[in-house]
Protein backbone atom coordinates (compact mmCIF):
# COMPACT_ATOMS: atom_id res chain seq x y z
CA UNK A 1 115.08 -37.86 82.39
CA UNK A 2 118.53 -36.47 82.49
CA UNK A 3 120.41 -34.41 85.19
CA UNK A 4 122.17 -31.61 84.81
CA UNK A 5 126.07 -32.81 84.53
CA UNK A 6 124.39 -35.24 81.65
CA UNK A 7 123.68 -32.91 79.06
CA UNK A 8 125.45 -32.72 76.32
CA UNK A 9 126.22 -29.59 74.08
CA UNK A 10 122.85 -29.72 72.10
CA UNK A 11 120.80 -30.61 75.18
CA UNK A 12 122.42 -26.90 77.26
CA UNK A 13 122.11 -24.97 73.92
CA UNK A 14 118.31 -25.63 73.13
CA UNK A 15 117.38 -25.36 76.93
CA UNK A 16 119.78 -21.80 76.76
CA UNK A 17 117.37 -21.15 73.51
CA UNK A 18 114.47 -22.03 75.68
CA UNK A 19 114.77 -19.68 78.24
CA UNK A 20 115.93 -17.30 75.73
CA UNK A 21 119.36 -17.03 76.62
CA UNK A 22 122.56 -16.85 74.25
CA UNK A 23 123.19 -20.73 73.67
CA UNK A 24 127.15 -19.92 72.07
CA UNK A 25 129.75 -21.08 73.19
CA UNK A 26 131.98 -23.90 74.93
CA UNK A 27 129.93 -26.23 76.99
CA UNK A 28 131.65 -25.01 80.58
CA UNK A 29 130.37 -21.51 79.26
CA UNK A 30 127.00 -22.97 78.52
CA UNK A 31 126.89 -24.60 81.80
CA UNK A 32 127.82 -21.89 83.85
CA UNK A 33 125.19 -19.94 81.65
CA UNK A 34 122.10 -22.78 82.34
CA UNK A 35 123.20 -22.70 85.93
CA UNK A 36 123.21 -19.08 86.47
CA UNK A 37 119.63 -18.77 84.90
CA UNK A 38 118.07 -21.95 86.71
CA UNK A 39 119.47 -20.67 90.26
CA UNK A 40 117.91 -17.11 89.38
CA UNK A 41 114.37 -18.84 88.14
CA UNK A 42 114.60 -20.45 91.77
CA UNK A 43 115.50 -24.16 89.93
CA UNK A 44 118.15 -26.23 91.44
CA UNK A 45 120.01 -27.54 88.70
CA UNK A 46 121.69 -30.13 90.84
CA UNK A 47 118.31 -31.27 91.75
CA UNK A 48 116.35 -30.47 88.21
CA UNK A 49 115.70 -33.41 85.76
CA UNK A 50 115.53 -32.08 81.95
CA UNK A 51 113.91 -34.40 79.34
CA UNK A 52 115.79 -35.12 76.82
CA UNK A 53 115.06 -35.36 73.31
CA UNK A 54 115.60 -39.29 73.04
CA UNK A 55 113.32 -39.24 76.00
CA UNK A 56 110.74 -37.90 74.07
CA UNK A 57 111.53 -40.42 71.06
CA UNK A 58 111.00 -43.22 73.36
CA UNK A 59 107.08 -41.94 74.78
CA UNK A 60 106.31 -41.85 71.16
CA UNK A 61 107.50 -44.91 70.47
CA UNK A 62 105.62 -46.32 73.68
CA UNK A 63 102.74 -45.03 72.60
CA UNK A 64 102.84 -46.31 69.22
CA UNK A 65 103.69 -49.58 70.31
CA UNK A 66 100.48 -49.81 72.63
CA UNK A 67 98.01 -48.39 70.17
CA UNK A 68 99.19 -50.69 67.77
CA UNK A 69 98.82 -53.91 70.96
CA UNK A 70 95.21 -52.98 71.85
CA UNK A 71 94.46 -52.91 67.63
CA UNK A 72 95.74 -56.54 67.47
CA UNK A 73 93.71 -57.60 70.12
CA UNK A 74 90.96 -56.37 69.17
CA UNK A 75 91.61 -58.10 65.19
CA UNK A 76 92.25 -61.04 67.58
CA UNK A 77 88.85 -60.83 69.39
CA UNK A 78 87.14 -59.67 66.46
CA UNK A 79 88.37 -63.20 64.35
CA UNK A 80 87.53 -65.58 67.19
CA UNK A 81 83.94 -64.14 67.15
CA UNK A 82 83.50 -64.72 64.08
């Protein structure tokens, strides 16, 4: 999760895109933009936590790594049965 004052140019510009907003510009324009929108959506951006796209990378890769845990133990299992 990031806050606010951590996103970075790409971060403001696809959440601008999100919400439909224009996403050009410097990033104190997009941040003023982001903020403006959040406070009128009733969102506090001081308070809001975005998820960030390496955020994203990292559940996937979670969940990759545990599918692939429970199929060794179950090789495991299988080859001291047998």
């Amino acid at each position: 999760m990031v806050r606010f004052s951590e996103l970075k140019v790409a971060d403001l510009r696809r959440e601008l895109d999100e919400r439909g907003a224009d996403s050009s510009g410097l990033k104190a324009v997009l941040q003023g933009r982001l903020r403006q929108i959040m406070i009128e959506e009733g969102e506090d951006p001081d308070t809001f936590e975005f998820e960030s796209p390496e955020f994203e990378w990292t559940k996937k890769l979670e969940a990759k790594i545990e599918a692939s845990s429970k199929q060794i133990e179950a090789s495991t299992k299988q080859l001291e049965s047998a």
